[in-house]
C-alpha atoms as a PDB file:
ATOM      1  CA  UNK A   1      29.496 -46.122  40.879  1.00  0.00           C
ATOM      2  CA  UNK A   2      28.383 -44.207  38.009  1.00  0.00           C
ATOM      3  CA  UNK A   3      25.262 -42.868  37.694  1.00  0.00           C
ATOM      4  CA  UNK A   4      23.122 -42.931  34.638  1.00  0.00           C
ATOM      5  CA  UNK A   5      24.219 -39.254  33.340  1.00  0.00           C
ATOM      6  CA  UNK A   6      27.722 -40.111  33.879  1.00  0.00           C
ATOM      7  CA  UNK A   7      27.330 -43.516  32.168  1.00  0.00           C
ATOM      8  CA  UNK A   8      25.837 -41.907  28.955  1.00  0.00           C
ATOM      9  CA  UNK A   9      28.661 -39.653  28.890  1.00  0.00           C
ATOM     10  CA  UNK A  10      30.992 -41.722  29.141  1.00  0.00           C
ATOM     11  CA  UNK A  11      29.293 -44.033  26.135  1.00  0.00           C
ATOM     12  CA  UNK A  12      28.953 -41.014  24.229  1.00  0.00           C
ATOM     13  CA  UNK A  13      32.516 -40.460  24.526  1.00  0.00           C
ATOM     14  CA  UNK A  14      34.003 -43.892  23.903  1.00  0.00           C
ATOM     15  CA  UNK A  15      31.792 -44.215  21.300  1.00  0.00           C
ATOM     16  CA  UNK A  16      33.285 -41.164  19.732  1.00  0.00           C
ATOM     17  CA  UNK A  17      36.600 -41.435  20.283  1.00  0.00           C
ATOM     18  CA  UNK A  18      36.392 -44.832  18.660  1.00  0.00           C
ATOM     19  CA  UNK A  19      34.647 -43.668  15.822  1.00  0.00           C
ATOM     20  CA  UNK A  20      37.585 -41.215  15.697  1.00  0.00           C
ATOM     21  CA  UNK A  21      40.275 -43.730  15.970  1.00  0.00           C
ATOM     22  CA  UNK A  22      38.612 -46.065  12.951  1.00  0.00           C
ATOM     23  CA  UNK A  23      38.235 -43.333  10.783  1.00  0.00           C
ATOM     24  CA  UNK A  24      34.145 -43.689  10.714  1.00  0.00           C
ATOM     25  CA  UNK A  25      31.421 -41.199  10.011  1.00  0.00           C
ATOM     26  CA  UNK A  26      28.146 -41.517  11.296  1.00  0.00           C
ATOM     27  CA  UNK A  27      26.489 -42.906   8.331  1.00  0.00           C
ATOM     28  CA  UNK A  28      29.496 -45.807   7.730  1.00  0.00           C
ATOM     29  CA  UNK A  29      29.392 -46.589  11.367  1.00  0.00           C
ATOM     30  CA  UNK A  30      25.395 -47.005  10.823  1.00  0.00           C
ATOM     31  CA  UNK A  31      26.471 -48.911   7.884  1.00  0.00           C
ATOM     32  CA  UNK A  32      28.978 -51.078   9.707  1.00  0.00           C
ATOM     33  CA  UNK A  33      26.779 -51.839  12.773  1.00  0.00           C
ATOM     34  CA  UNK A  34      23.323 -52.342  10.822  1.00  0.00           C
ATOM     35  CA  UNK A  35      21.343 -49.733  12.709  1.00  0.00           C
ATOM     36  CA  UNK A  36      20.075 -46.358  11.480  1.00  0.00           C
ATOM     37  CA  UNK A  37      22.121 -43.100  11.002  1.00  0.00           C
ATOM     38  CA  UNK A  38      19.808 -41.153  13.025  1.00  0.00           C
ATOM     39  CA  UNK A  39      20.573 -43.780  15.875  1.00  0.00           C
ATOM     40  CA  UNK A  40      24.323 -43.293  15.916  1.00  0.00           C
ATOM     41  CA  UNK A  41      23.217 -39.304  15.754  1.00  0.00           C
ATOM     42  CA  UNK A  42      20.650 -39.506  18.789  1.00  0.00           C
ATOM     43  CA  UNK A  43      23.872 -41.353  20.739  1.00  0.00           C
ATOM     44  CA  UNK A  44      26.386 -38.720  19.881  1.00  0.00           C
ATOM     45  CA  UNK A  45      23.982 -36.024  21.210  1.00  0.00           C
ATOM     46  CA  UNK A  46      24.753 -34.262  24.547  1.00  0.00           C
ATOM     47  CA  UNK A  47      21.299 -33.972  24.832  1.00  0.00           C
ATOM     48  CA  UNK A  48      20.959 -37.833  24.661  1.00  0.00           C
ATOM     49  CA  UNK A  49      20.317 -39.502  28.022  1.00  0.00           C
ATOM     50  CA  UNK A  50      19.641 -42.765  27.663  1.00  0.00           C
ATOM     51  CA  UNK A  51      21.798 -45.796  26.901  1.00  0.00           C
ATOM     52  CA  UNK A  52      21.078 -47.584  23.506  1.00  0.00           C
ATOM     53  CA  UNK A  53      19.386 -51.869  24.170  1.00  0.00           C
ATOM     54  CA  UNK A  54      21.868 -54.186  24.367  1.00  0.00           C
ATOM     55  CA  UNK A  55      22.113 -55.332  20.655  1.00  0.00           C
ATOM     56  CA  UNK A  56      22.525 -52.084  19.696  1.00  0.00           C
ATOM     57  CA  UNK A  57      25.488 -51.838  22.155  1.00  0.00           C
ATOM     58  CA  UNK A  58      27.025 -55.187  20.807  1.00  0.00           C
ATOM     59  CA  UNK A  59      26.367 -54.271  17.248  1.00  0.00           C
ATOM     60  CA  UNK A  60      28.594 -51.157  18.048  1.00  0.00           C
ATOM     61  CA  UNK A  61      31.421 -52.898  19.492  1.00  0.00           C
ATOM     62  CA  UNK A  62      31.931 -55.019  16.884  1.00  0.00           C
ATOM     63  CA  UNK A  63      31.829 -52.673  13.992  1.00  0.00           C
ATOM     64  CA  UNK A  64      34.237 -50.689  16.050  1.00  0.00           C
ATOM     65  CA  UNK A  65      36.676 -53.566  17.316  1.00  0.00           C
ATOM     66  CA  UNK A  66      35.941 -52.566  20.863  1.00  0.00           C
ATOM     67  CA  UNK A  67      34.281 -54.652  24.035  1.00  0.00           C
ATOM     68  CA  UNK A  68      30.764 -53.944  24.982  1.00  0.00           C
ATOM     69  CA  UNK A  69      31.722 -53.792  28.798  1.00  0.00           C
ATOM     70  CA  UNK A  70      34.286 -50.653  27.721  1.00  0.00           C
ATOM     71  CA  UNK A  71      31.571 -49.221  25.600  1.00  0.00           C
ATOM     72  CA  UNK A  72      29.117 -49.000  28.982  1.00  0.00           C
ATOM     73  CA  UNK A  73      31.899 -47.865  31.043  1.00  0.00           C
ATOM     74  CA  UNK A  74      32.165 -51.570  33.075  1.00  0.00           C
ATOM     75  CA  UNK A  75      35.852 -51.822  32.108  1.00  0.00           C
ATOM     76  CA  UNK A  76      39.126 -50.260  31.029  1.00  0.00           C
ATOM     77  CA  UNK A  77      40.395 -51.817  28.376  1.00  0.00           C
ATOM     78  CA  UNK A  78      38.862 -51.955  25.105  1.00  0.00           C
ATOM     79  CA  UNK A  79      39.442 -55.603  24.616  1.00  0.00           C
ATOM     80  CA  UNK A  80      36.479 -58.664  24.975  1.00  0.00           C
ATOM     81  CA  UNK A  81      36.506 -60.788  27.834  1.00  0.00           C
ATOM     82  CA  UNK A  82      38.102 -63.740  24.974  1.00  0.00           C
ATOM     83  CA  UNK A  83      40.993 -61.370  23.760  1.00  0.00           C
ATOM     84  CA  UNK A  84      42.162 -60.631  27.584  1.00  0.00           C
ATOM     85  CA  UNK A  85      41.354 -64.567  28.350  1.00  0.00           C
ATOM     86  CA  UNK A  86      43.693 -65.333  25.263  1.00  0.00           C
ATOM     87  CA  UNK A  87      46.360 -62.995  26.186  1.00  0.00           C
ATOM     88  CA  UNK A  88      46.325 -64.274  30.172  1.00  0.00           C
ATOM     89  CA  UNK A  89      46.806 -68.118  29.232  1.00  0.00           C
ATOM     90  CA  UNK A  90      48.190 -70.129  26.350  1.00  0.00           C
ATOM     91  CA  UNK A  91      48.722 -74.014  25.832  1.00  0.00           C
ATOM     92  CA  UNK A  92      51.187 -75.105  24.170  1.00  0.00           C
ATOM     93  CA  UNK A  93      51.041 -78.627  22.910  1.00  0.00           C
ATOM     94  CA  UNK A  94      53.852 -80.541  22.928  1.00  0.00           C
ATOM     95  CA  UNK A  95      54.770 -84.543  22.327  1.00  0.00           C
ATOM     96  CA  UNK A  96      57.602 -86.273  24.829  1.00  0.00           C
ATOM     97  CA  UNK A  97      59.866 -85.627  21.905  1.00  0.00           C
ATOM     98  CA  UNK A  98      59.756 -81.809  21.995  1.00  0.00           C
ATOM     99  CA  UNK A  99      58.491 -80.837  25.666  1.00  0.00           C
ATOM    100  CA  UNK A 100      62.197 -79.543  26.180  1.00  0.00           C
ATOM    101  CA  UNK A 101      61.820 -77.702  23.292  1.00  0.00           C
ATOM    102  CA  UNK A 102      59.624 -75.129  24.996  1.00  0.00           C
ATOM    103  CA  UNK A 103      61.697 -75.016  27.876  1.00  0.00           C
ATOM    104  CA  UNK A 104      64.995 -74.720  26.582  1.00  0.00           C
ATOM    105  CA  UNK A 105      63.427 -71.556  24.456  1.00  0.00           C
ATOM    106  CA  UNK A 106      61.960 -69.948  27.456  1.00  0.00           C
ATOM    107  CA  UNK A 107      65.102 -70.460  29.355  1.00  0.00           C
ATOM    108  CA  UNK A 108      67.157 -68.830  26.335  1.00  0.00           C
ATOM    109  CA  UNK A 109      64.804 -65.986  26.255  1.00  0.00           C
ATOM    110  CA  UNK A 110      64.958 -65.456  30.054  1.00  0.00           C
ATOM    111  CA  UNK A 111      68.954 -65.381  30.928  1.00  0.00           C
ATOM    112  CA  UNK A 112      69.292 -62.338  32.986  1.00  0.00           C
ATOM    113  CA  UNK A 113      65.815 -62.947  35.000  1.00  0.00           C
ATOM    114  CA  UNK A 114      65.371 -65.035  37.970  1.00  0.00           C
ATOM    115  CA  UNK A 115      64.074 -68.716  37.142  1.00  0.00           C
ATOM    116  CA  UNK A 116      62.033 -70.979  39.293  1.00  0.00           C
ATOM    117  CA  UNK A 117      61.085 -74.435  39.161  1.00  0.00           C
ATOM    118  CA  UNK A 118      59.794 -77.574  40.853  1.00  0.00           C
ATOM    119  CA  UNK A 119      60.892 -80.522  38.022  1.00  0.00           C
ATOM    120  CA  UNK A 120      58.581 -83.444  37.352  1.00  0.00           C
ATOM    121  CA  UNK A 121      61.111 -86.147  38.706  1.00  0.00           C
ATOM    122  CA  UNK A 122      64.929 -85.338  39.525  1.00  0.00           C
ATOM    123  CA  UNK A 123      66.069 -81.697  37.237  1.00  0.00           C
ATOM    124  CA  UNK A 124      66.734 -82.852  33.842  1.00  0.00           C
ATOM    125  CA  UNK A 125      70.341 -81.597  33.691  1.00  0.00           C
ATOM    126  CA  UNK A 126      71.338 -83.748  36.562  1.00  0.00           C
ATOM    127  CA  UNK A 127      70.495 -87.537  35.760  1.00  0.00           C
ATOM    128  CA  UNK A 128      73.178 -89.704  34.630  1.00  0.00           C
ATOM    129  CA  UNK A 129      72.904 -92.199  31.576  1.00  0.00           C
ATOM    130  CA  UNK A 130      71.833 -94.905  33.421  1.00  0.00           C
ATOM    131  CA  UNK A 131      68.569 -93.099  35.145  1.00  0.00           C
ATOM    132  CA  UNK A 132      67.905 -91.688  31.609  1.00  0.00           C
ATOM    133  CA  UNK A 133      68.082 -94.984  29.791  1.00  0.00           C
ATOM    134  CA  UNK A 134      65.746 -96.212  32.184  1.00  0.00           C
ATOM    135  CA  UNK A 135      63.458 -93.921  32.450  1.00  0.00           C
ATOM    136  CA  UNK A 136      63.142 -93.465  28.554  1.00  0.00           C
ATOM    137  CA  UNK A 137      63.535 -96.892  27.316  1.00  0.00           C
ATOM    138  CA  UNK A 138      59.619 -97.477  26.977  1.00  0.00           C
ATOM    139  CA  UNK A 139      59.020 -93.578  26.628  1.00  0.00           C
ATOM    140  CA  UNK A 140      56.660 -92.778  23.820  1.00  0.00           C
ATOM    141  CA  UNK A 141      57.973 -90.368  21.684  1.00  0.00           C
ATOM    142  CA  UNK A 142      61.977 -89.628  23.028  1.00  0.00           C
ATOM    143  CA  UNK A 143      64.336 -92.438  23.095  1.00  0.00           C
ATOM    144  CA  UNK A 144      67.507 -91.901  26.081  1.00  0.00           C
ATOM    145  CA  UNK A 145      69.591 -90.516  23.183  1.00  0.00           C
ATOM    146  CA  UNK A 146      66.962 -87.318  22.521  1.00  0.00           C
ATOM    147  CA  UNK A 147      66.851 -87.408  26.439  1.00  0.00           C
ATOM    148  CA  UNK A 148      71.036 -86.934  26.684  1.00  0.00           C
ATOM    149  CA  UNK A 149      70.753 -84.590  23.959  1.00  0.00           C
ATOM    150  CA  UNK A 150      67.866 -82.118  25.687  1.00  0.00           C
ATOM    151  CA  UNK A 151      70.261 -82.606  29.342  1.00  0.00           C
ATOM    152  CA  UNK A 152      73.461 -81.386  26.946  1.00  0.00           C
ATOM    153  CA  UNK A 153      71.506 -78.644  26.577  1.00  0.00           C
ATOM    154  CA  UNK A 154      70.102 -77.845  29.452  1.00  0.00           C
ATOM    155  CA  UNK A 155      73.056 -77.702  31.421  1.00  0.00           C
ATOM    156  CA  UNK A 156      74.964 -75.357  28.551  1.00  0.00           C
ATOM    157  CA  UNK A 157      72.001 -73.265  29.446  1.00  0.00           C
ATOM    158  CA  UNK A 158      72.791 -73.613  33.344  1.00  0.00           C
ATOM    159  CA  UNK A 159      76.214 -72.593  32.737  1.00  0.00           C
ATOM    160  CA  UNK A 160      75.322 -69.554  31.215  1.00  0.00           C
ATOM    161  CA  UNK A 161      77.380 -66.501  32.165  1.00  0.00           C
ATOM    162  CA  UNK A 162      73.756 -64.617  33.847  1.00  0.00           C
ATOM    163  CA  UNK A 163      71.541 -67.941  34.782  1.00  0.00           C
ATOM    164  CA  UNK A 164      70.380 -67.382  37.880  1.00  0.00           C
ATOM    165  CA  UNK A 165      68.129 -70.673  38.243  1.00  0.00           C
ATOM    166  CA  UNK A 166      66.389 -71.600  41.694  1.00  0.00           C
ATOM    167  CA  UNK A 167      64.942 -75.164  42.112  1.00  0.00           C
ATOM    168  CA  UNK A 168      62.718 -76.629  44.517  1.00  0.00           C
ATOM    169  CA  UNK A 169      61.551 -80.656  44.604  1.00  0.00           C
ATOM    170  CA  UNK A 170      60.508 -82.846  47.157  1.00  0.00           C
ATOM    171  CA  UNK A 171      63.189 -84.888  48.996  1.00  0.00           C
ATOM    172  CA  UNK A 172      61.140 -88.039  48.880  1.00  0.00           C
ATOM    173  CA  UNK A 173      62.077 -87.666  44.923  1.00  0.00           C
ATOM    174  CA  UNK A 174      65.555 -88.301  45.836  1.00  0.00           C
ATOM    175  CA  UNK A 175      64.632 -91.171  48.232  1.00  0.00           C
ATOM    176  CA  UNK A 176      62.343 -93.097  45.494  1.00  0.00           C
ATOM    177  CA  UNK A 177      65.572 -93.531  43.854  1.00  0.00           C
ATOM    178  CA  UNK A 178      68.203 -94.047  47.069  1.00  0.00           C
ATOM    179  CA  UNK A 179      65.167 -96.759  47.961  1.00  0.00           C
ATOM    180  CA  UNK A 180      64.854 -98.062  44.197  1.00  0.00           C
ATOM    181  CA  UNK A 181      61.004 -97.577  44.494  1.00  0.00           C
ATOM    182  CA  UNK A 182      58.760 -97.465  41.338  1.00  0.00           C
ATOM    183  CA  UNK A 183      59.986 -96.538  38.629  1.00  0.00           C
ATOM    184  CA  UNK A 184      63.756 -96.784  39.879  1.00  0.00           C
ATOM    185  CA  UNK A 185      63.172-100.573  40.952  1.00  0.00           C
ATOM    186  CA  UNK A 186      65.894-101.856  38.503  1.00  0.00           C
ATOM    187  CA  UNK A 187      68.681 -99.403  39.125  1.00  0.00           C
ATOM    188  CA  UNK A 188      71.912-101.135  40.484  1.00  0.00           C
ATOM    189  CA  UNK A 189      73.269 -99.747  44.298  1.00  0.00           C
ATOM    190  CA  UNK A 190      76.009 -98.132  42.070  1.00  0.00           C
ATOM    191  CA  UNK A 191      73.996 -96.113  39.505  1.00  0.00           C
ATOM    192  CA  UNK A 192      71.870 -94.960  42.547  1.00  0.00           C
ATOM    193  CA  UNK A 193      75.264 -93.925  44.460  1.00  0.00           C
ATOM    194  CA  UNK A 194      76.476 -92.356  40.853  1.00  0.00           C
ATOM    195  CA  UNK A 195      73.327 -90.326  40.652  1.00  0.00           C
ATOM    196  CA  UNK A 196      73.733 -89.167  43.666  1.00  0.00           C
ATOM    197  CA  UNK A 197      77.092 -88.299  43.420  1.00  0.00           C
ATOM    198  CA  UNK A 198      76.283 -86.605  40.282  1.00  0.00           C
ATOM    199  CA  UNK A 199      73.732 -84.376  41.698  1.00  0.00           C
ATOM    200  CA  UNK A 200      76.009 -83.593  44.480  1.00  0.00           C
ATOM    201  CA  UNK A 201      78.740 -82.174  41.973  1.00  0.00           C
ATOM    202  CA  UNK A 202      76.292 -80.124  39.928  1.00  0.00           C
ATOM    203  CA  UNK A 203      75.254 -78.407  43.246  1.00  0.00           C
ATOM    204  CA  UNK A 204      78.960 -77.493  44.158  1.00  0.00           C
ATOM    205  CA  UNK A 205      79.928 -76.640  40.920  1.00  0.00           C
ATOM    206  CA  UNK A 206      76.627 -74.670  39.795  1.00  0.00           C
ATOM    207  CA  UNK A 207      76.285 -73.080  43.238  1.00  0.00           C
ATOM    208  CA  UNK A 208      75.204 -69.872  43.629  1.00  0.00           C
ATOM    209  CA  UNK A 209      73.695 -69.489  39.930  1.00  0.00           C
ATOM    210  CA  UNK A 210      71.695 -72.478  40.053  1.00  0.00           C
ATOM    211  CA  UNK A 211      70.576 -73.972  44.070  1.00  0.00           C
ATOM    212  CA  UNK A 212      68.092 -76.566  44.856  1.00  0.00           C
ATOM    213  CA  UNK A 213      66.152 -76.681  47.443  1.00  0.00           C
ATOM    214  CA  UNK A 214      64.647 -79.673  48.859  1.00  0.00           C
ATOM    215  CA  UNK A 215      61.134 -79.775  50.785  1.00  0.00           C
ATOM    216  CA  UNK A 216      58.856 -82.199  52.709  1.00  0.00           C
ATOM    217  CA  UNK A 217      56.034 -83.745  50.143  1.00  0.00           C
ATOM    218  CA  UNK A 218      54.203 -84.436  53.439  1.00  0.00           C
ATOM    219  CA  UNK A 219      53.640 -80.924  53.905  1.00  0.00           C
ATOM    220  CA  UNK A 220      53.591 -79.475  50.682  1.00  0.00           C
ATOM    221  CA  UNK A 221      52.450 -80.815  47.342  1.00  0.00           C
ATOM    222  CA  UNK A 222      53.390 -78.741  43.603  1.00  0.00           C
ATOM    223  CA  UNK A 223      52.798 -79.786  40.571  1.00  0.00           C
ATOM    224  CA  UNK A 224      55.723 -78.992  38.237  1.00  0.00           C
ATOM    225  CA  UNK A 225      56.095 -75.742  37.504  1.00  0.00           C
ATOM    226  CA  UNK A 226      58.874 -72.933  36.042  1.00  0.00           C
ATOM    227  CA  UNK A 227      58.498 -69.669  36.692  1.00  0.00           C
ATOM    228  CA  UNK A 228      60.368 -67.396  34.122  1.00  0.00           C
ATOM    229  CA  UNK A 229      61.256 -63.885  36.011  1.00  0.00           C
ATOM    230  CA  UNK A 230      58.408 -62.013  35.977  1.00  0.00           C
ATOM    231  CA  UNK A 231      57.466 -62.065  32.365  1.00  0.00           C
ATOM    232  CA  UNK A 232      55.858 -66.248  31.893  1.00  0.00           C
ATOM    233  CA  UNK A 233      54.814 -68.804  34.443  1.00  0.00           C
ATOM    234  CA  UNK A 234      54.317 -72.652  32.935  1.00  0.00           C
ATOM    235  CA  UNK A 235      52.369 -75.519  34.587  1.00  0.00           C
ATOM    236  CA  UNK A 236      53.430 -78.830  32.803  1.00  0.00           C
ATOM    237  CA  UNK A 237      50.245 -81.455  32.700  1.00  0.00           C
ATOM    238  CA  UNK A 238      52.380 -83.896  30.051  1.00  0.00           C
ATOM    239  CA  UNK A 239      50.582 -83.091  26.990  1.00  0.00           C
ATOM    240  CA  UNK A 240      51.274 -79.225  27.142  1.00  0.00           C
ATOM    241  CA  UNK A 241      51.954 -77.012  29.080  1.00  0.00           C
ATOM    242  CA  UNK A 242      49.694 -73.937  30.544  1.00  0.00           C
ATOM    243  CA  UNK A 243      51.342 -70.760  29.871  1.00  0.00           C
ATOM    244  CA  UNK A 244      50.445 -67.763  31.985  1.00  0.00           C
ATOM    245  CA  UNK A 245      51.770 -64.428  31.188  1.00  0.00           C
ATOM    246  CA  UNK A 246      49.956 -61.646  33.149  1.00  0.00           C
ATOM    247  CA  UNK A 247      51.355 -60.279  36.160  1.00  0.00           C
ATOM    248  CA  UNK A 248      48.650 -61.678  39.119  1.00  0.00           C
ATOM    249  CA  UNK A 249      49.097 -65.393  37.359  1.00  0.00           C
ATOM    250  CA  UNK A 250      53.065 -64.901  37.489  1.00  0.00           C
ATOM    251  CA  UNK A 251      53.104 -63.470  40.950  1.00  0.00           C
ATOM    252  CA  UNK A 252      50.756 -66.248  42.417  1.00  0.00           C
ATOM    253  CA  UNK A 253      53.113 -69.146  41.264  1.00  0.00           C
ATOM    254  CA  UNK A 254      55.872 -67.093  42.372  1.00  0.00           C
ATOM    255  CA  UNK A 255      54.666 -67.024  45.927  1.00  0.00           C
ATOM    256  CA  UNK A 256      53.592 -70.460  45.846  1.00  0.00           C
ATOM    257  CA  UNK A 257      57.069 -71.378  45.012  1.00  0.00           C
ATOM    258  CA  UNK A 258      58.845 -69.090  47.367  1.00  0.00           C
ATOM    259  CA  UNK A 259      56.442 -71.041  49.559  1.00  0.00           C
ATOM    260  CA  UNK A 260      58.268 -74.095  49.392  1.00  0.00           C
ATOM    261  CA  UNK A 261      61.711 -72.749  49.516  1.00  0.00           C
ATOM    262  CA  UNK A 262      60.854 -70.492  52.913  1.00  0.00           C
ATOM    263  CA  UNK A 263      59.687 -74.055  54.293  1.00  0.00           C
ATOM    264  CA  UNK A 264      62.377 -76.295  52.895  1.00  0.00           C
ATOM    265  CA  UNK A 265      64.260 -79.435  54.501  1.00  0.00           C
ATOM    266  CA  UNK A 266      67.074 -78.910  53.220  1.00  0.00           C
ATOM    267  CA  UNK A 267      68.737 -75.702  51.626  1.00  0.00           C
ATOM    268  CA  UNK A 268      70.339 -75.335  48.621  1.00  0.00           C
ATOM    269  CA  UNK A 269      73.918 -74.462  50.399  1.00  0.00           C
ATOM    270  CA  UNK A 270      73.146 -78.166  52.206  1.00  0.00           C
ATOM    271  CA  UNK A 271      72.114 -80.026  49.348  1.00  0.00           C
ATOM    272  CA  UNK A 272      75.320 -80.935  48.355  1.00  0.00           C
ATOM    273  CA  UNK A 273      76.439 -82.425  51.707  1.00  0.00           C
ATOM    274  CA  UNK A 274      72.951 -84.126  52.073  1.00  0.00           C
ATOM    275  CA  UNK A 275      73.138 -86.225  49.155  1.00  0.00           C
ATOM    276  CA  UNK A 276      76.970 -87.404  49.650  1.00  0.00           C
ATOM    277  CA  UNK A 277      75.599 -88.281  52.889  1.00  0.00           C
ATOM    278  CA  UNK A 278      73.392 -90.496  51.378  1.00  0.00           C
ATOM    279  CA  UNK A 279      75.382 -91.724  48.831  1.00  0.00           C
ATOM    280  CA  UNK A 280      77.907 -93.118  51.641  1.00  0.00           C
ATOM    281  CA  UNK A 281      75.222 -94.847  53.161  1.00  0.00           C
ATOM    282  CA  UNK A 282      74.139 -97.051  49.966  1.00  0.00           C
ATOM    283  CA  UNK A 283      75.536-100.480  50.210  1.00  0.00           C
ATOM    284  CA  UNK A 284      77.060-101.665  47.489  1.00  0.00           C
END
């Protein structure tokens, strides 16, 4: 805790150093900030011991491109509350017809890092035509074709020499569709068994680079998230997605996902097994 001598030091010396840094004299500082030269004079005075009001403070930091909190000594960085708040979390809007779009750039831009995700429904790259004409026939915005042409992609990207891509979803995902629940009501017993088969043959032939991991929904719930290395960490809400890029936002999705991995059903080395397992038992 500072105490008042200390604070007006420090002010004095922000204060100066910022003048410094902006190339400003006392009297186009005064000019800048609408307050009197012999103000800005009486601040940069060691034998000044007061702090200036608080509009006088503001009126400072924004002729000098600085925060009022750094000015007083309250903070480190020289940036306002908004700047930091802008920096920390971006949306980015997106339609059905470009929400792989961001993804598939992120992904790009991240070979080489470690990649987490929990999908919305099954991972993208591993539906076969059948579950993607379904589930975009009556999509706004991306017919099955733009669908198959974002999964193309996708997996290209999983096959990357470098991917190293870790996924997590909950099993009762995979049973909606062994079950033909909801949205899966009108798949035939053989496109369920194909899908299955399908995902079973990108786990073998993907394994280690890319594993999925399989946990219980009735113990833990995530919305869908990707986590890119250290650098990004995305929250999808279907109109855009949140975009976090410091370091405690990154690192708190990071554990939540590691989360669901530590307390999984079923392993990614077992996934592969699990699912041709299941697809024996559908009756054709």
């Amino acid at each position: 805790m500072l105490t008042k001598s200390e604070r007006c030091t420090l002010f004095r010396e922000r204060l100066s150093a910022s003048m410094l840094k902006r190339e400003l004299n006392r009297t186009s500082l005064a000019e800048l900030a609408g307050v009197d030269r012999s103000t800005i004079s009486a601040l940069l005075s060691e034998h000044h011991v007061r702090l200036p009001s608080g509009h006088v403070v503001a009126d400072l930091a924004a002729a000098l491109g600085v925060s009022t909190d750094w000015l007083l000594g309250l903070a480190n960085s020289t940036r306002s509350p908004g700047e930091i708040l802008k920096e920390s979390l971006e949306v980015a809007p997106t339609s059905p017809a470009y929400a792989d779009d961001h993804i598939e750039r992120w992904l790009r831009e991240s070979v080489g890092a470690k990649i987490r995700g929990v999908p919305t429904t099954l991972p993208e790259f591993m539906k076969t035509q059948a579950v993607l004409e379904l589930e975009f026939a009556s999509y706004a915005g991306k017919t099955p074709q733009q669908a198959r042409a974002h999964q193309d992609e996708r997996l290209r990207l999983n096959r990357m020499v470098g991917m190293d891509y870790e996924l997590a979803m909950p099993m009762q995902a995979v049973y909606d569709v062994v079950n033909r629940s909801g949205l899966w009501s009108q798949l035939s017993a053989g496109q369920v068994k194909d899908q299955l088969v399908l995902m079973a043959d990108l786990c073998e032939e993907l394994y280690p680079s890319t594993r999925l991991h399989l946990f219980d929904a009735a113990k833990h719930y995530s919305a869908p998230i990707v986590v890119f290395g250290q650098r990004r960490a995305v929250i999808y809400v279907g109109s855009a997605y949140f975009v976090f890029n410091t370091r405690e936002h990154v690192e708190a999705l990071t554990r939540h996902f590691d989360q669901l991995v530590r307390d999984a059903s079923v392993l990614s080395h077992e996934v592969a097994q699990w699912l041709r397992d299941l697809a024996r038992g559908v009756q054709l």
